[in-house]
C-alpha atoms as a PDB file:
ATOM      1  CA  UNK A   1     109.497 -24.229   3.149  1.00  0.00           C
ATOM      2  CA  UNK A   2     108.985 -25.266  -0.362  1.00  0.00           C
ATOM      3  CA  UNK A   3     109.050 -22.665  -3.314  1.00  0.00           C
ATOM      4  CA  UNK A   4     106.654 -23.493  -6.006  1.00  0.00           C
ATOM      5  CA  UNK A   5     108.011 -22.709  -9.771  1.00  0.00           C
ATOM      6  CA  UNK A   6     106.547 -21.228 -12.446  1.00  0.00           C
ATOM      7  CA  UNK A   7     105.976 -24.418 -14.303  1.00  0.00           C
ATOM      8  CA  UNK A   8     105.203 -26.553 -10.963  1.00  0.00           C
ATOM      9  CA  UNK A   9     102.497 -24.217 -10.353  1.00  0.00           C
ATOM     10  CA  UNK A  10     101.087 -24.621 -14.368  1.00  0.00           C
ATOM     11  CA  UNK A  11     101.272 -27.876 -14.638  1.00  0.00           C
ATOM     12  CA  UNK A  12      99.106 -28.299 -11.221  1.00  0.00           C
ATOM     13  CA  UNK A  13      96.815 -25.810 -12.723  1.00  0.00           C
ATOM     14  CA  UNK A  14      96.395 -28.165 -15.228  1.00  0.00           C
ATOM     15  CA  UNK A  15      95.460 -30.946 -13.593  1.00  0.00           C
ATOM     16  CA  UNK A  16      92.832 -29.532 -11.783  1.00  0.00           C
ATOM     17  CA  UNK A  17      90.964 -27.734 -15.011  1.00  0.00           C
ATOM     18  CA  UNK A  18      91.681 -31.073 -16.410  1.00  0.00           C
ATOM     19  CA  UNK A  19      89.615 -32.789 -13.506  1.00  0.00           C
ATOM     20  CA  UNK A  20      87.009 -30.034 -13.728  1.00  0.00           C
ATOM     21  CA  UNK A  21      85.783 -30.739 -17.287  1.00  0.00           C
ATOM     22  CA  UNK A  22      85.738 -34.502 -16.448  1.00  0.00           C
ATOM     23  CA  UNK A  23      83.430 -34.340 -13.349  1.00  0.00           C
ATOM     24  CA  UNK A  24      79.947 -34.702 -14.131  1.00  0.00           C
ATOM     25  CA  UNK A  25      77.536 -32.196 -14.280  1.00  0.00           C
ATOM     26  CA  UNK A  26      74.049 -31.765 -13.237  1.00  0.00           C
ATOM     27  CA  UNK A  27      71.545 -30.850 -16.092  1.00  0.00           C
ATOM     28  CA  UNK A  28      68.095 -29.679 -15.492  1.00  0.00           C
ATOM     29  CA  UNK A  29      65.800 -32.551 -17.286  1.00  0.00           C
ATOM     30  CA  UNK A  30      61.954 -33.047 -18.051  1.00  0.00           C
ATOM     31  CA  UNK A  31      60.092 -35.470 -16.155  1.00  0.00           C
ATOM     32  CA  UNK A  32      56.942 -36.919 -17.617  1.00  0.00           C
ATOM     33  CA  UNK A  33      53.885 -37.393 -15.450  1.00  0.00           C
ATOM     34  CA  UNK A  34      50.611 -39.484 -16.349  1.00  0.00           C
ATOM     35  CA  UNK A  35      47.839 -39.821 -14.362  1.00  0.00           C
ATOM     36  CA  UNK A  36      48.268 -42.759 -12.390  1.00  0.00           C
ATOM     37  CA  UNK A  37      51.319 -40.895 -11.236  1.00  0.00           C
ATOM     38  CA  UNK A  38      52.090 -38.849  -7.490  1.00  0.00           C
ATOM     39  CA  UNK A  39      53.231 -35.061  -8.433  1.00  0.00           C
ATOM     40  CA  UNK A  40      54.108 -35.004  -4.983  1.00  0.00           C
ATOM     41  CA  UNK A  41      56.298 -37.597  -5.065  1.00  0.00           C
ATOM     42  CA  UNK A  42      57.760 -36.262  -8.790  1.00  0.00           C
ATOM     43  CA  UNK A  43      58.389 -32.895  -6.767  1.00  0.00           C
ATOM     44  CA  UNK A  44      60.246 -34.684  -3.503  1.00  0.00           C
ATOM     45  CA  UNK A  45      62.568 -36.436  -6.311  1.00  0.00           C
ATOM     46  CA  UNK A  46      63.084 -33.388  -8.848  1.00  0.00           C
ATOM     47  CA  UNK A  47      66.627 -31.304  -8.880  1.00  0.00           C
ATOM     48  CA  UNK A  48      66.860 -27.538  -9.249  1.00  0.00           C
ATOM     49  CA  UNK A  49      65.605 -26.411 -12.274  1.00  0.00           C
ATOM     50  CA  UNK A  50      64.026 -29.250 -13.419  1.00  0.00           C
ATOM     51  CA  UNK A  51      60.358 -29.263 -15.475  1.00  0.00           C
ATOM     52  CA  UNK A  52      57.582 -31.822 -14.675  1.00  0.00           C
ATOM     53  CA  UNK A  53      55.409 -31.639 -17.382  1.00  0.00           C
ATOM     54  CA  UNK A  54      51.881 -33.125 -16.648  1.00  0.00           C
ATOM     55  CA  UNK A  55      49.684 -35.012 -18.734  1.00  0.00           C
ATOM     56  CA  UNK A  56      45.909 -34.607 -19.369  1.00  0.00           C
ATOM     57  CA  UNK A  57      43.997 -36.431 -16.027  1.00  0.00           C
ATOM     58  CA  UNK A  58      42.355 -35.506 -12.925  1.00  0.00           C
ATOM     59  CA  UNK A  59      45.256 -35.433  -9.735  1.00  0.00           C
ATOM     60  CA  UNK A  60      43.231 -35.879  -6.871  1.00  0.00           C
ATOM     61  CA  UNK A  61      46.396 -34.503  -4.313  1.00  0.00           C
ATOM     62  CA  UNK A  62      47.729 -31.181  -2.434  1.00  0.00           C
ATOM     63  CA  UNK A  63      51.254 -30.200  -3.440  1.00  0.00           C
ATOM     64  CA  UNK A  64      53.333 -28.268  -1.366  1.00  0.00           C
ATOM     65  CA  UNK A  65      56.875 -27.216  -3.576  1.00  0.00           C
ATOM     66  CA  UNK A  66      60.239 -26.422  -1.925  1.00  0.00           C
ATOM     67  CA  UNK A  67      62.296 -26.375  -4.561  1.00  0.00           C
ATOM     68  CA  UNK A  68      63.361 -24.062  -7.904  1.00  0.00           C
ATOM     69  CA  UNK A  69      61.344 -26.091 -10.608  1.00  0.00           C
ATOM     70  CA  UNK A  70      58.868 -25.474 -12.783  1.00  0.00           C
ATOM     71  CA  UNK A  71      55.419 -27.599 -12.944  1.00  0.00           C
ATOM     72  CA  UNK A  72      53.626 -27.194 -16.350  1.00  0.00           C
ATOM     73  CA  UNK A  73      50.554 -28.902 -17.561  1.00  0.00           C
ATOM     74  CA  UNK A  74      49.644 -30.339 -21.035  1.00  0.00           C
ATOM     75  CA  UNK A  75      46.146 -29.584 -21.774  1.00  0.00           C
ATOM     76  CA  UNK A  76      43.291 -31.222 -19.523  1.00  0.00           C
ATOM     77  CA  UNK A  77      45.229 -31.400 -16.516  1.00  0.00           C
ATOM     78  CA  UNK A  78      43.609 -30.900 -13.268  1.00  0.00           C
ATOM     79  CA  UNK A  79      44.858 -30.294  -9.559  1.00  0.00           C
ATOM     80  CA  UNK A  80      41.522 -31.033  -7.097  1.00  0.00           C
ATOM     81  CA  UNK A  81      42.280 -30.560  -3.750  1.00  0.00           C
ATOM     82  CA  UNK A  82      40.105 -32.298  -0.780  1.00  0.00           C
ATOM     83  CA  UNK A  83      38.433 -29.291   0.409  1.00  0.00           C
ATOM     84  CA  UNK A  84      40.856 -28.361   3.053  1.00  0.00           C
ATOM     85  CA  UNK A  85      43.481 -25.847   3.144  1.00  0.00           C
ATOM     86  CA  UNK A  86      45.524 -24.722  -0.007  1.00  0.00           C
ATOM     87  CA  UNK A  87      45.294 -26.688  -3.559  1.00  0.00           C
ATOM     88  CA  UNK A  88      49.517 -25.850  -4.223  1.00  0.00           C
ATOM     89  CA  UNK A  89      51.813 -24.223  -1.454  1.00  0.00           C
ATOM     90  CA  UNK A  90      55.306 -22.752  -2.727  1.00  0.00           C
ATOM     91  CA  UNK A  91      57.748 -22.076  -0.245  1.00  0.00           C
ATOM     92  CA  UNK A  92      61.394 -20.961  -1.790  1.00  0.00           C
ATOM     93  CA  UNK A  93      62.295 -19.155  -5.060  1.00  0.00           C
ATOM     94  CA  UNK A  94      62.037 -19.352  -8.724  1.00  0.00           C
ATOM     95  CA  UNK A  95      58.895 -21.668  -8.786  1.00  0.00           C
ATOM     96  CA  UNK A  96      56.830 -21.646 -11.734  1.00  0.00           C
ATOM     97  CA  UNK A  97      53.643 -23.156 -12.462  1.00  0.00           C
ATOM     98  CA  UNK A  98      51.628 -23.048 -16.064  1.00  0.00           C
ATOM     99  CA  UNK A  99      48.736 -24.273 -17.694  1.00  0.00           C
ATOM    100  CA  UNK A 100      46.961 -25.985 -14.738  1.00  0.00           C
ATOM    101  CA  UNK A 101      43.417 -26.574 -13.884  1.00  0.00           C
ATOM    102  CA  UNK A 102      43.454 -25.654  -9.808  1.00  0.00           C
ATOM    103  CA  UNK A 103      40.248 -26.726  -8.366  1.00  0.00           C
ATOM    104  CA  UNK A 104      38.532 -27.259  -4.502  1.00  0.00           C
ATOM    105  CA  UNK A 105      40.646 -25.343  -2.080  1.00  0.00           C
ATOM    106  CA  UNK A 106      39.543 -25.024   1.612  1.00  0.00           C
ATOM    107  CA  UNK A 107      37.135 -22.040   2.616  1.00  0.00           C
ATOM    108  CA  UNK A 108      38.646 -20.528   5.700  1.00  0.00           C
ATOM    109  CA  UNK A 109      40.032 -17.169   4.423  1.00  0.00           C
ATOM    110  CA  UNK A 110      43.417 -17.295   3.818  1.00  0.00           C
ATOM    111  CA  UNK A 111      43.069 -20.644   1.595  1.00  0.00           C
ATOM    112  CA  UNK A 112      43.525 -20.665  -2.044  1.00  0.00           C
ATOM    113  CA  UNK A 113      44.182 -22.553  -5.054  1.00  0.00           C
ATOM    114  CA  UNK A 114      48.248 -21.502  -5.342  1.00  0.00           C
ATOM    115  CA  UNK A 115      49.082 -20.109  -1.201  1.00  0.00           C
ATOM    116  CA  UNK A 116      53.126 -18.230  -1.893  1.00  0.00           C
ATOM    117  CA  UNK A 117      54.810 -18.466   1.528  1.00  0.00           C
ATOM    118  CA  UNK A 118      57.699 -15.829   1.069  1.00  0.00           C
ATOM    119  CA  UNK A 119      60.503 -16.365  -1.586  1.00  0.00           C
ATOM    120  CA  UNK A 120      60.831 -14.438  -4.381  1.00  0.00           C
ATOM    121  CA  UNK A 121      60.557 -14.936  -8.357  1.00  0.00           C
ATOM    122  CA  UNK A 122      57.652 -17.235  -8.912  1.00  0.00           C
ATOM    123  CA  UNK A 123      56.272 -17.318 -12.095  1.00  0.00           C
ATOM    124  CA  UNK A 124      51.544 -17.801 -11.963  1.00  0.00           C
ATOM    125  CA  UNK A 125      50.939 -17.856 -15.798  1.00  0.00           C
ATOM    126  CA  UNK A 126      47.957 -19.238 -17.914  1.00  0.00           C
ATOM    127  CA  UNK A 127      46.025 -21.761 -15.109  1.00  0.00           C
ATOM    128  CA  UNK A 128      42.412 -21.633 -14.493  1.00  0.00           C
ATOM    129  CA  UNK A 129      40.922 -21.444 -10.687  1.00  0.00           C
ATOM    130  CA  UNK A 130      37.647 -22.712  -9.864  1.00  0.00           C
ATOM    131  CA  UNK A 131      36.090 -23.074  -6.206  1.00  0.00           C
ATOM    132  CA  UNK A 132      38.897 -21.968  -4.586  1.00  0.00           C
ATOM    133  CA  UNK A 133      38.785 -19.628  -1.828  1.00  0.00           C
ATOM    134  CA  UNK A 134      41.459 -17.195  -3.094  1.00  0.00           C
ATOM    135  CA  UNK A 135      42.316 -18.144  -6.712  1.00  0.00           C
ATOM    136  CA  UNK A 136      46.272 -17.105  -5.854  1.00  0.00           C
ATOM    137  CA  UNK A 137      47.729 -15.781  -2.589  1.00  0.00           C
ATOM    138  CA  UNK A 138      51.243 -14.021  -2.336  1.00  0.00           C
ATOM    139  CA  UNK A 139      51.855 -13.670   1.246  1.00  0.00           C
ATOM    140  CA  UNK A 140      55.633 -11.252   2.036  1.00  0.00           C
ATOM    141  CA  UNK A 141      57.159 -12.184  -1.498  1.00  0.00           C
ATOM    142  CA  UNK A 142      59.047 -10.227  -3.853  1.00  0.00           C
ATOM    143  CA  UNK A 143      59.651  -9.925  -7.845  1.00  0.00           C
ATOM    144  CA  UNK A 144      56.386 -12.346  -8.936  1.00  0.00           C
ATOM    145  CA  UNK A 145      54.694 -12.207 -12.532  1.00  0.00           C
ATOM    146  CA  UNK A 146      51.053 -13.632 -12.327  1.00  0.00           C
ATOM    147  CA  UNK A 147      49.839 -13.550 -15.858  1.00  0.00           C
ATOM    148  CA  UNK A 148      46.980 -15.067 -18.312  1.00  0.00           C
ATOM    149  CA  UNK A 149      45.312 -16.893 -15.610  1.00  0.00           C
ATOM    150  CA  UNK A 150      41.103 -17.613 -15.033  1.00  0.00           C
ATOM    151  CA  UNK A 151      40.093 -17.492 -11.770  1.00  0.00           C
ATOM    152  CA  UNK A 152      36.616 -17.643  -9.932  1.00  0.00           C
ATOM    153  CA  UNK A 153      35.841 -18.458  -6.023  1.00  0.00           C
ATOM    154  CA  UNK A 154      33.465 -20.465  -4.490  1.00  0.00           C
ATOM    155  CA  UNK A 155      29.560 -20.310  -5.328  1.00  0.00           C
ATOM    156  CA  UNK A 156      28.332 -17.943  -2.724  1.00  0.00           C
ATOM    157  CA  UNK A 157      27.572 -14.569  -2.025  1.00  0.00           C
ATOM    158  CA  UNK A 158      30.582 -12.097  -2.773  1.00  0.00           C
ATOM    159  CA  UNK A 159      31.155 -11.304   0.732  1.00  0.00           C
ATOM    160  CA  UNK A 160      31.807 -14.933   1.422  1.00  0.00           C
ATOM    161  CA  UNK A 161      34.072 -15.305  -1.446  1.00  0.00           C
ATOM    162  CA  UNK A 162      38.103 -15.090  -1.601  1.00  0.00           C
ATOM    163  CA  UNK A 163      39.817 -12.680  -3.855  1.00  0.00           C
ATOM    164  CA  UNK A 164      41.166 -13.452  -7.453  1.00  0.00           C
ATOM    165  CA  UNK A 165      44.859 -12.250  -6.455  1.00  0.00           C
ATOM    166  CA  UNK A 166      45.292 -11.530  -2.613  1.00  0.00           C
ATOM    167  CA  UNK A 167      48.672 -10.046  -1.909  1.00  0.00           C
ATOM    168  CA  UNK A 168      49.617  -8.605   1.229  1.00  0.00           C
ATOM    169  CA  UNK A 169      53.636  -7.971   1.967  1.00  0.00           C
ATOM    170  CA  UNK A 170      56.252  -7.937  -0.096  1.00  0.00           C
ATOM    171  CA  UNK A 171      56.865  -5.760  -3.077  1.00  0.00           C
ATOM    172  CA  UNK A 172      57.538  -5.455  -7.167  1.00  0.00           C
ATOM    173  CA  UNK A 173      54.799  -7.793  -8.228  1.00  0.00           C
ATOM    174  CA  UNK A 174      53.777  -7.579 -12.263  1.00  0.00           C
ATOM    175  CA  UNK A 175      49.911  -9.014 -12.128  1.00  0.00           C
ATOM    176  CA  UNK A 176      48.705  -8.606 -16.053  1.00  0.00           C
ATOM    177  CA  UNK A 177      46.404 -10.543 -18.176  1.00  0.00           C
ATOM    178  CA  UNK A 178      44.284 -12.054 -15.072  1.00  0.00           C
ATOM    179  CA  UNK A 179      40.857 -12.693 -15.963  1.00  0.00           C
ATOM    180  CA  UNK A 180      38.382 -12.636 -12.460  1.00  0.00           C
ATOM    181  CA  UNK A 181      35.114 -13.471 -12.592  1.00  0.00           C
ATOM    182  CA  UNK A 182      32.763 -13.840  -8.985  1.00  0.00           C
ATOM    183  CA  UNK A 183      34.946 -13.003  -6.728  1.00  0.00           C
ATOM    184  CA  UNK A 184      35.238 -10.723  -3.642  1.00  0.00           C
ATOM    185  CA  UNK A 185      37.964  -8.867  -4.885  1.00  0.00           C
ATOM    186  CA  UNK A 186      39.565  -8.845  -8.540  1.00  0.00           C
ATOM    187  CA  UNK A 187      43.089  -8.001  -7.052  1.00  0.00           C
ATOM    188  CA  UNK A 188      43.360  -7.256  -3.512  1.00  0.00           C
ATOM    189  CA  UNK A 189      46.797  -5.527  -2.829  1.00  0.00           C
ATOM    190  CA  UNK A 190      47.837  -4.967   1.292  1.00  0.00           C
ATOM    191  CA  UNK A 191      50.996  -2.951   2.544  1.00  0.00           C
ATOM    192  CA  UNK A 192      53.094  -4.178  -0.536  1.00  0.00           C
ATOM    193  CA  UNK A 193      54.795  -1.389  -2.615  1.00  0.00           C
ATOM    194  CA  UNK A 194      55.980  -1.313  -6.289  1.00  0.00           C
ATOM    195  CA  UNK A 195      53.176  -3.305  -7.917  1.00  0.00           C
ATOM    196  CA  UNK A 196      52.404  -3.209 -12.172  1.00  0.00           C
ATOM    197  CA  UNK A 197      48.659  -3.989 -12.844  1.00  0.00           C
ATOM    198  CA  UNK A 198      48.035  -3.895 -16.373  1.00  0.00           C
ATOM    199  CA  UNK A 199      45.478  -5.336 -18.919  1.00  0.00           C
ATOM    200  CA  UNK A 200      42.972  -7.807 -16.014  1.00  0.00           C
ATOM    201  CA  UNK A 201      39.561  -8.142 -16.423  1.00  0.00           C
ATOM    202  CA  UNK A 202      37.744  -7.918 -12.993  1.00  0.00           C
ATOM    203  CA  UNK A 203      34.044  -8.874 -13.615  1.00  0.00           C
ATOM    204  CA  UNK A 204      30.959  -9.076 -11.084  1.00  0.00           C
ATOM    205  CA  UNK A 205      32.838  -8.821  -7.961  1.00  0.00           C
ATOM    206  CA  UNK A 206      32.864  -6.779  -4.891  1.00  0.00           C
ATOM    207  CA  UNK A 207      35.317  -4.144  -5.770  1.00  0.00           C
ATOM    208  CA  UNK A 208      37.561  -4.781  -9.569  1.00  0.00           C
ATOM    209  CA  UNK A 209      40.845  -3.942  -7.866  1.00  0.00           C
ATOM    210  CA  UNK A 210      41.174  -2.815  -4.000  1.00  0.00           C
ATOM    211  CA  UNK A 211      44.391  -1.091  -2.172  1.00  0.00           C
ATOM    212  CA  UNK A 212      44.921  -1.093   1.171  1.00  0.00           C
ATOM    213  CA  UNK A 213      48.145   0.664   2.770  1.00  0.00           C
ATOM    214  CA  UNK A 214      49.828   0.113  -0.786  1.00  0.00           C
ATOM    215  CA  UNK A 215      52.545   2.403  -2.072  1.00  0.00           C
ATOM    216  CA  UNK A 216      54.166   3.219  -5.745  1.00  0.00           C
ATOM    217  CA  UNK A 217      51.296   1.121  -7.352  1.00  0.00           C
ATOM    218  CA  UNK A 218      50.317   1.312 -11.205  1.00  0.00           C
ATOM    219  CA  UNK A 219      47.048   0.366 -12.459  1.00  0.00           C
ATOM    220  CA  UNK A 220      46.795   0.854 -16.004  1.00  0.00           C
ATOM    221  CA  UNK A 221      44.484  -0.349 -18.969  1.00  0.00           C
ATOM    222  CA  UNK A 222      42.280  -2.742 -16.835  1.00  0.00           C
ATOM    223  CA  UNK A 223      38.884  -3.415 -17.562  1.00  0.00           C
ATOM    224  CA  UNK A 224      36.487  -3.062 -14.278  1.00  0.00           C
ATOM    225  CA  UNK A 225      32.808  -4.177 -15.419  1.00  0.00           C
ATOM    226  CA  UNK A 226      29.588  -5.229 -13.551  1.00  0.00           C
ATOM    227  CA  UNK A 227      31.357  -4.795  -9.685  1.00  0.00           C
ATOM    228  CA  UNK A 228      30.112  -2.814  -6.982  1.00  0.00           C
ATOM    229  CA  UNK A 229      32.636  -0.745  -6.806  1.00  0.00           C
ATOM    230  CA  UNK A 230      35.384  -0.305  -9.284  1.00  0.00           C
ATOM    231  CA  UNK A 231      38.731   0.977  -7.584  1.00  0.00           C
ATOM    232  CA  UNK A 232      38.886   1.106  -3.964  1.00  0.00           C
ATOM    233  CA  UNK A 233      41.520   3.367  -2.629  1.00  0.00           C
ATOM    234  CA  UNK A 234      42.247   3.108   0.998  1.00  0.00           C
ATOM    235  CA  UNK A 235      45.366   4.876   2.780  1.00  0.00           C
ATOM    236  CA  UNK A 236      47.873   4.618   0.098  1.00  0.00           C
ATOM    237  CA  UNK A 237      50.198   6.673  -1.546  1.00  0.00           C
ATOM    238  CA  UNK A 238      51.791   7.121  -5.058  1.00  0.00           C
ATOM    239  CA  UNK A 239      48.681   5.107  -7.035  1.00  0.00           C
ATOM    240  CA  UNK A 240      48.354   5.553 -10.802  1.00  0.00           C
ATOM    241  CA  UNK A 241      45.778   4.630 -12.470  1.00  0.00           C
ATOM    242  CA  UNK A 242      45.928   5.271 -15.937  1.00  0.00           C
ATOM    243  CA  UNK A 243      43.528   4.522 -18.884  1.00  0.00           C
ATOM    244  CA  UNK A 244      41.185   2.143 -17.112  1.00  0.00           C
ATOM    245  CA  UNK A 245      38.053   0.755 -18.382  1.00  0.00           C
ATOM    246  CA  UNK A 246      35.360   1.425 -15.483  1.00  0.00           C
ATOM    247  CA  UNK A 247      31.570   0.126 -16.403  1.00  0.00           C
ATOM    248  CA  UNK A 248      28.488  -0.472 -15.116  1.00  0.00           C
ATOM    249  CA  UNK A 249      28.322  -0.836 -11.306  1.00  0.00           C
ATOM    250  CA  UNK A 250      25.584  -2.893 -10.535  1.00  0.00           C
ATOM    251  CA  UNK A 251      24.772  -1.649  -6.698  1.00  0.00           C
ATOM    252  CA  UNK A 252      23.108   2.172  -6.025  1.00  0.00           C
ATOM    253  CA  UNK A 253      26.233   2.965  -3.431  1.00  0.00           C
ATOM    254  CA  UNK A 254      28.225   1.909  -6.139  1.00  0.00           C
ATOM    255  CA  UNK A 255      31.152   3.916  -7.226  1.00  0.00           C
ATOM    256  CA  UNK A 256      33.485   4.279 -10.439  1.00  0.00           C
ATOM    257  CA  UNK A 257      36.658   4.674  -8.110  1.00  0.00           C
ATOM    258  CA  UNK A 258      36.609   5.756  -4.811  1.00  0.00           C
ATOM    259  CA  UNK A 259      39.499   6.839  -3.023  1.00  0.00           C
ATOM    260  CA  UNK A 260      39.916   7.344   0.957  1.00  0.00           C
ATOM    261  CA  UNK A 261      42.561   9.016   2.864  1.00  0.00           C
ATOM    262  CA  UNK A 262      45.135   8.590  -0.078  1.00  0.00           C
ATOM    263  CA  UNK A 263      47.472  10.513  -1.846  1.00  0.00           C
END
């Protein structure tokens, strides 16, 4: 058996950091997208980490993203889906998607403008919904911020509407700055745990913000105006709600907050 010296053993240690700063290495780059281009095909062909940044047009086009990259639109960009199903799927992690006009989901229940499929660490911030079913749906994900975004359903009576934010599974969610506007729900939360609320605007709607089965959940300095019902509290435990505007429910069984077999 050979016996490897001292300086054997540093000079092959040098070779190989040697090789290691001369491979190449991978950067994260910007990809430019105009209007006459496929997103879907710019998503098939991006890289981890990578940004496709948008440019002002009408995408006619579902998108469905597997992948750790972040999709951000220059102003006048819109996503119009054909009616059917979900506007954007995510499936994965660390997805982010900004400053997007989401428009024409499907109308079965469980469609929306953005549908989350699991995965963790997506990052909703400063798009505008309009006719979608649900504006954004987070179904068993973890650790997502959904901030600064506009969001309305279809044109039809509330209880044929989606919710601004439906989440149901998963846990530590932040969901601040939203602004809903004729919708069923504002922010419809089911069986997750560990959720911030802080700072939306839920307007005209059904019920501003409704729990269901929700644990550890912090609702703090939202403004509630013009819904049937402001807070809905249903069999949940550990809710806070601190410092809340609640205004002006429109319907006689109306209530400010109401809160059912809860602790």
């Amino acid at each position: 058996m050979r016996h490897f010296c001292l300086k054997e053993v540093g000079i092959i240690f040098l070779i190989v950091l040697i090789a290691l700063m001369k491979s190449p290495t991978v950067q994260a780059a910007d990809i430019s997208l105009s209007a006459e281009d496929s997103i879907q095909e710019a998503i098939n062909q991006a890289l981890t980490g990578d940004t496709i940044v948008i440019q002002a047009g009408t995408y006619t086009e579902g998108l469905t993203i597997d992948k750790s990259i972040t999709l951000r639109g220059e102003e006048g960009v819109v996503i119009e889906g054909d009616g059917e199903g979900n506007v954007i799927t995510i499936v994965g992690d660390g997805v982010t998607i900004e400053g997007l006009t989401v428009e024409n989901s499907g109308t079965e229940k469980d469609d929306a403008g953005i549908y989350v499929r699991e995965g963790s660490n997506h990052v909703i911030k400063d798009n505008v919904f309009k006719d979608t079913m649900n504006g954004i749906y987070i179904n068993k994900s973890t650790k997502n911020v959904i901030t600064g975004n506009q969001i309305s359903s279809v044109s039809d009576h509330f209880s044929n509407r989606g919710s601004g934010i439906f989440v149901y599974g998963g846990s530590d969610h932040t969901i601040e700055e939203n602004v809903m506007m004729r919708v069923q729900d504002g922010v419809y939360l089911e069986s997750v745990s560990n959720v911030h609320l802080r700072n939306n605007a839920a307007l005209g709607s059904r019920y501003g913000l409704h729990f269901m089965f929700a644990e550890d959940i912090v609702a703090e300095e939202n403004q509630l105006k013009s819904n049937i019902t402001g807070l809905m509290i249903m069999d949940s435990t550990r809710i806070q709600v601190l410092n809340n505007e609640v205004i002006e429910q429109f319907h006689v069984r109306g209530f400010g907050v109401l809160i059912y077999e809860s602790e």
